[in-house]
C-alpha atoms as a PDB file:
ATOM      1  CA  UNK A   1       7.706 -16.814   3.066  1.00  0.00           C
ATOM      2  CA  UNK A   2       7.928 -19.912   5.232  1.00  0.00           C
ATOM      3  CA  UNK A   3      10.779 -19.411   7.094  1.00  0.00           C
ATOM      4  CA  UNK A   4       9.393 -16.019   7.961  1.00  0.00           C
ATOM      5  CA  UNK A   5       6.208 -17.204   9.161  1.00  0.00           C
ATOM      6  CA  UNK A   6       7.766 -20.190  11.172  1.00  0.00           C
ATOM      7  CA  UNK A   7      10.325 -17.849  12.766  1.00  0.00           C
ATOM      8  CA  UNK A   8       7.140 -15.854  13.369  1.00  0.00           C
ATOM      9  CA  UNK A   9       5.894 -18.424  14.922  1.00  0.00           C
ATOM     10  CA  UNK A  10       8.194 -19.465  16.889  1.00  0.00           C
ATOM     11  CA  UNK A  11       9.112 -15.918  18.718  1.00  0.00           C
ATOM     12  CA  UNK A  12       5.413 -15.388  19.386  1.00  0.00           C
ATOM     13  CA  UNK A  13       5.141 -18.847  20.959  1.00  0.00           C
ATOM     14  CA  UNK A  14       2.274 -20.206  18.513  1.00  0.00           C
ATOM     15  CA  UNK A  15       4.152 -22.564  16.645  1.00  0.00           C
ATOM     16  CA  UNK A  16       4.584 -25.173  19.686  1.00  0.00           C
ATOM     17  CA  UNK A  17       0.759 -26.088  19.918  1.00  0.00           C
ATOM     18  CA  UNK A  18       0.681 -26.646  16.384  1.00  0.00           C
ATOM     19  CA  UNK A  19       3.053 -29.176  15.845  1.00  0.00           C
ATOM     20  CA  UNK A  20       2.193 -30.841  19.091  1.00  0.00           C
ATOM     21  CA  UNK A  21      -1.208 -31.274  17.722  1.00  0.00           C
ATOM     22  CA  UNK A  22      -0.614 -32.251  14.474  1.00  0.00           C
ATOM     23  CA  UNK A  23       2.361 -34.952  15.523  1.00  0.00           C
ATOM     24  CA  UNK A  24      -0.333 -36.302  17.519  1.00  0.00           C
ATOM     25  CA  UNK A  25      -2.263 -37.232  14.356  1.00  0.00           C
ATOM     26  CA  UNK A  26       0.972 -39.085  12.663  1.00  0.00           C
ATOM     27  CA  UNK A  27       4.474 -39.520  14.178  1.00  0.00           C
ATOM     28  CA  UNK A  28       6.519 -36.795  12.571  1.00  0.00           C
ATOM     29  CA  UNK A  29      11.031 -36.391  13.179  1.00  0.00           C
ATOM     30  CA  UNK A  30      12.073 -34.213  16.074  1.00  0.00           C
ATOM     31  CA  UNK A  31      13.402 -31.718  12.918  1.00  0.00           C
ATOM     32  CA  UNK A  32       9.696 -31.274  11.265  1.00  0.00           C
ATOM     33  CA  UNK A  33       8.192 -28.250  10.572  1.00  0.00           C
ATOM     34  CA  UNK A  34       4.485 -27.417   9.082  1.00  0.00           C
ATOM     35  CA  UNK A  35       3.960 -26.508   6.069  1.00  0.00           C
ATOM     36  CA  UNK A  36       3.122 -22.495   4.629  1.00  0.00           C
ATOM     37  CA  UNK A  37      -0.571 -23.639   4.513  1.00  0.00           C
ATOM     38  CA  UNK A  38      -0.774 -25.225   7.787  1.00  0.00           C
ATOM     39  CA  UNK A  39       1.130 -22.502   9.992  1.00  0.00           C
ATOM     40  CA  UNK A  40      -0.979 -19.550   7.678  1.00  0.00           C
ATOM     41  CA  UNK A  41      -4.149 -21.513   8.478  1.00  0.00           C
ATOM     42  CA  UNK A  42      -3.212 -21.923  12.426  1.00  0.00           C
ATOM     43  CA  UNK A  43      -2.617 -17.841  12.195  1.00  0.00           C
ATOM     44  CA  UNK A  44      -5.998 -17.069  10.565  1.00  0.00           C
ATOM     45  CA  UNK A  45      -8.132 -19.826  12.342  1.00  0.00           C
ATOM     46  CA  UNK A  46      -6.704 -18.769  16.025  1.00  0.00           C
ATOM     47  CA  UNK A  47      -6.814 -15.258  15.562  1.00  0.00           C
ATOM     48  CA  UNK A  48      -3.124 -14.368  16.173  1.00  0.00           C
ATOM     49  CA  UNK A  49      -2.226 -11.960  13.336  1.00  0.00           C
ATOM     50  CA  UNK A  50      -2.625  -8.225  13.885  1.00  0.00           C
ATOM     51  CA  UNK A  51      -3.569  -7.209  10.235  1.00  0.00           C
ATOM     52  CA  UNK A  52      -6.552  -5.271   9.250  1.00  0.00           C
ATOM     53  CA  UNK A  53      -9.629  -7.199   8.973  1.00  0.00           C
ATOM     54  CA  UNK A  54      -9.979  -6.945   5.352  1.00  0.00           C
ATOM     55  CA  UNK A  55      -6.235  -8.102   4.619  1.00  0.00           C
ATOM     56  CA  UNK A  56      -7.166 -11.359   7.323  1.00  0.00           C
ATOM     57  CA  UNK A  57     -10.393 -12.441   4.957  1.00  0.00           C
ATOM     58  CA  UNK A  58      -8.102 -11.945   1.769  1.00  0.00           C
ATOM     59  CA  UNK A  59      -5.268 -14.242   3.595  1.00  0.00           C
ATOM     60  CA  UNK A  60      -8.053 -16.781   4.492  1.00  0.00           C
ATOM     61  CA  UNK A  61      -9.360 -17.055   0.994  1.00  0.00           C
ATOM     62  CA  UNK A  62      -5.829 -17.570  -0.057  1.00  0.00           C
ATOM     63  CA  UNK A  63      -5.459 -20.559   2.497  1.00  0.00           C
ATOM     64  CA  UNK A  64      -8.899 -22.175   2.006  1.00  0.00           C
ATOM     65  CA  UNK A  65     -10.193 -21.685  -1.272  1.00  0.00           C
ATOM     66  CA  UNK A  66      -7.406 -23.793  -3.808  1.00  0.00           C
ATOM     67  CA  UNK A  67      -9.050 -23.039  -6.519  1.00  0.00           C
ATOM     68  CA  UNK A  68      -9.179 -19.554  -6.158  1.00  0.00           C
ATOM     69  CA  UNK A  69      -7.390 -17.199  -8.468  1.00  0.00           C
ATOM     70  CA  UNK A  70      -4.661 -17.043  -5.730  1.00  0.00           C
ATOM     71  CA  UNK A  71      -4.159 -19.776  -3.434  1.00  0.00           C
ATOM     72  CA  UNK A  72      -1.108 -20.976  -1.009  1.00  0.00           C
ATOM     73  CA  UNK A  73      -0.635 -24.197  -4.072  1.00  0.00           C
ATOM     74  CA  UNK A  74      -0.271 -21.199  -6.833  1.00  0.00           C
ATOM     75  CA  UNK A  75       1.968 -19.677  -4.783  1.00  0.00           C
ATOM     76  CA  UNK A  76       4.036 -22.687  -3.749  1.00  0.00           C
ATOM     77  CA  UNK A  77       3.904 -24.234  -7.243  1.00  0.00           C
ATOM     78  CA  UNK A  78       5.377 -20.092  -8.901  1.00  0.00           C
ATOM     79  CA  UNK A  79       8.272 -21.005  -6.072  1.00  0.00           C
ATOM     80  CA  UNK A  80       9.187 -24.625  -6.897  1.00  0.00           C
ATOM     81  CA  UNK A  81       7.589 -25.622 -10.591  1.00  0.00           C
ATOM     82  CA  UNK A  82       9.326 -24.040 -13.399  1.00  0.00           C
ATOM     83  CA  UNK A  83       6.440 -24.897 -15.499  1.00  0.00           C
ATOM     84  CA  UNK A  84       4.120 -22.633 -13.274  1.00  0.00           C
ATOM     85  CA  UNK A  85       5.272 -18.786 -14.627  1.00  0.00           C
ATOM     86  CA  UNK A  86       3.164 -16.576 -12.814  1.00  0.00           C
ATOM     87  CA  UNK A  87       1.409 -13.582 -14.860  1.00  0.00           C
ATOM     88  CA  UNK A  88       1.743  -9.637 -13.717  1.00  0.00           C
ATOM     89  CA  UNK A  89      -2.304  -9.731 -12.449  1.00  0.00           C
ATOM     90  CA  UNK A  90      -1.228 -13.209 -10.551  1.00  0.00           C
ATOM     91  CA  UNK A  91       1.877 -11.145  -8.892  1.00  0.00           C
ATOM     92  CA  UNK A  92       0.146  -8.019  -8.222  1.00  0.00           C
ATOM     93  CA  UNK A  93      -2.636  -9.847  -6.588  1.00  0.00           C
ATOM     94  CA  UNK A  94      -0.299 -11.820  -4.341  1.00  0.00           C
ATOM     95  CA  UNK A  95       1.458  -9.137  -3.390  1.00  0.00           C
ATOM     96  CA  UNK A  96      -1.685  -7.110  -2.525  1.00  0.00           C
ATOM     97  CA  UNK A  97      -2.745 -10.074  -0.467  1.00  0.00           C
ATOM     98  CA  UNK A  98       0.456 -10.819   1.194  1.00  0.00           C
ATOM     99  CA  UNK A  99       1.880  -7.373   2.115  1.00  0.00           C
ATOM    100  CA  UNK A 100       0.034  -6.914   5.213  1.00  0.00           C
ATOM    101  CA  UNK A 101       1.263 -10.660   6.595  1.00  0.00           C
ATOM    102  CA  UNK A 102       4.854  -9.683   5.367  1.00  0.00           C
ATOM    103  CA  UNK A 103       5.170  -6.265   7.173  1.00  0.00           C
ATOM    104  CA  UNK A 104       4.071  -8.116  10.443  1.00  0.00           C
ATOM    105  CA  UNK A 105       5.851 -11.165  10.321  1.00  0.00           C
ATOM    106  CA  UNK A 106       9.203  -9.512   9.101  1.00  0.00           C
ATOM    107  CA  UNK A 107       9.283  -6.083  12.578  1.00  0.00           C
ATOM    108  CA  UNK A 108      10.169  -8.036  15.154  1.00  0.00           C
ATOM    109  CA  UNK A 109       8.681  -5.274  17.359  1.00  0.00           C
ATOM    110  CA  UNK A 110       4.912  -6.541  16.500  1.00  0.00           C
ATOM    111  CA  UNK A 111       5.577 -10.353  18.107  1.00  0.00           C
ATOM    112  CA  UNK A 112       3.170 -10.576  20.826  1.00  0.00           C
ATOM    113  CA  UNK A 113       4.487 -13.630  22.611  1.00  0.00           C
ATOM    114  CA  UNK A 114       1.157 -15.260  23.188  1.00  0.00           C
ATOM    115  CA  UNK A 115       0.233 -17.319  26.562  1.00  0.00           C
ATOM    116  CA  UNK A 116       0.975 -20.789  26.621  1.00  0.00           C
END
């Protein structure tokens, strides 16, 4: 999931501005990259994903609300925290959530290189 959304990112030209801005904050190496919840964020906030509207507000809940049913931590915790076993409803509900962000960051034909 991160590597697609960086290499999202970076075709559609929106991944620049975001780590300009937030290696302003704190120095970061010339090799850094955000993380899932800061590029997802940058997406929602800036309006730059074409996904129905209803798929965007279930995406945003997933980035802002953490202690949600779903959020980005679940998610990243299922991937690196063998402790964390996700349940069927927990999967289902991701991939409900995330299928819409996954068909348009993985069709290179929907990158709309944005201005910079």
């Amino acid at each position: 999931m991160d590597m697609s959304v960086s290499e999202y990112m970076e075709k559609s030209g929106t991944i620049k501005p975001l780590r300009d801005r937030l290696s302003q904050k704190q120095k970061k190496p010339a090799d850094w990259s955000p993380s899932l919840n800061q590029m997802l964020k940058e997406l929602v906030d800036h309006g730059s994903l074409d996904i129905p509207a209803q798929a965007l507000r279930r995406l945003d809940k997933l980035i802002k609300h953490k202690d949600s049913f779903i959020s980005v931590e679940l998610l990243d915790a299922f991937a690196h925290n063998r402790y964390s076993l996700p349940t069927v409803s927990e999967l289902r509900s991701l991939s409900d959530t995330l299928e819409p962000l996954l068909e348009l960051v993985l069709d290179p034909s929907r990158i709309k290189k944005v201005a910079t």
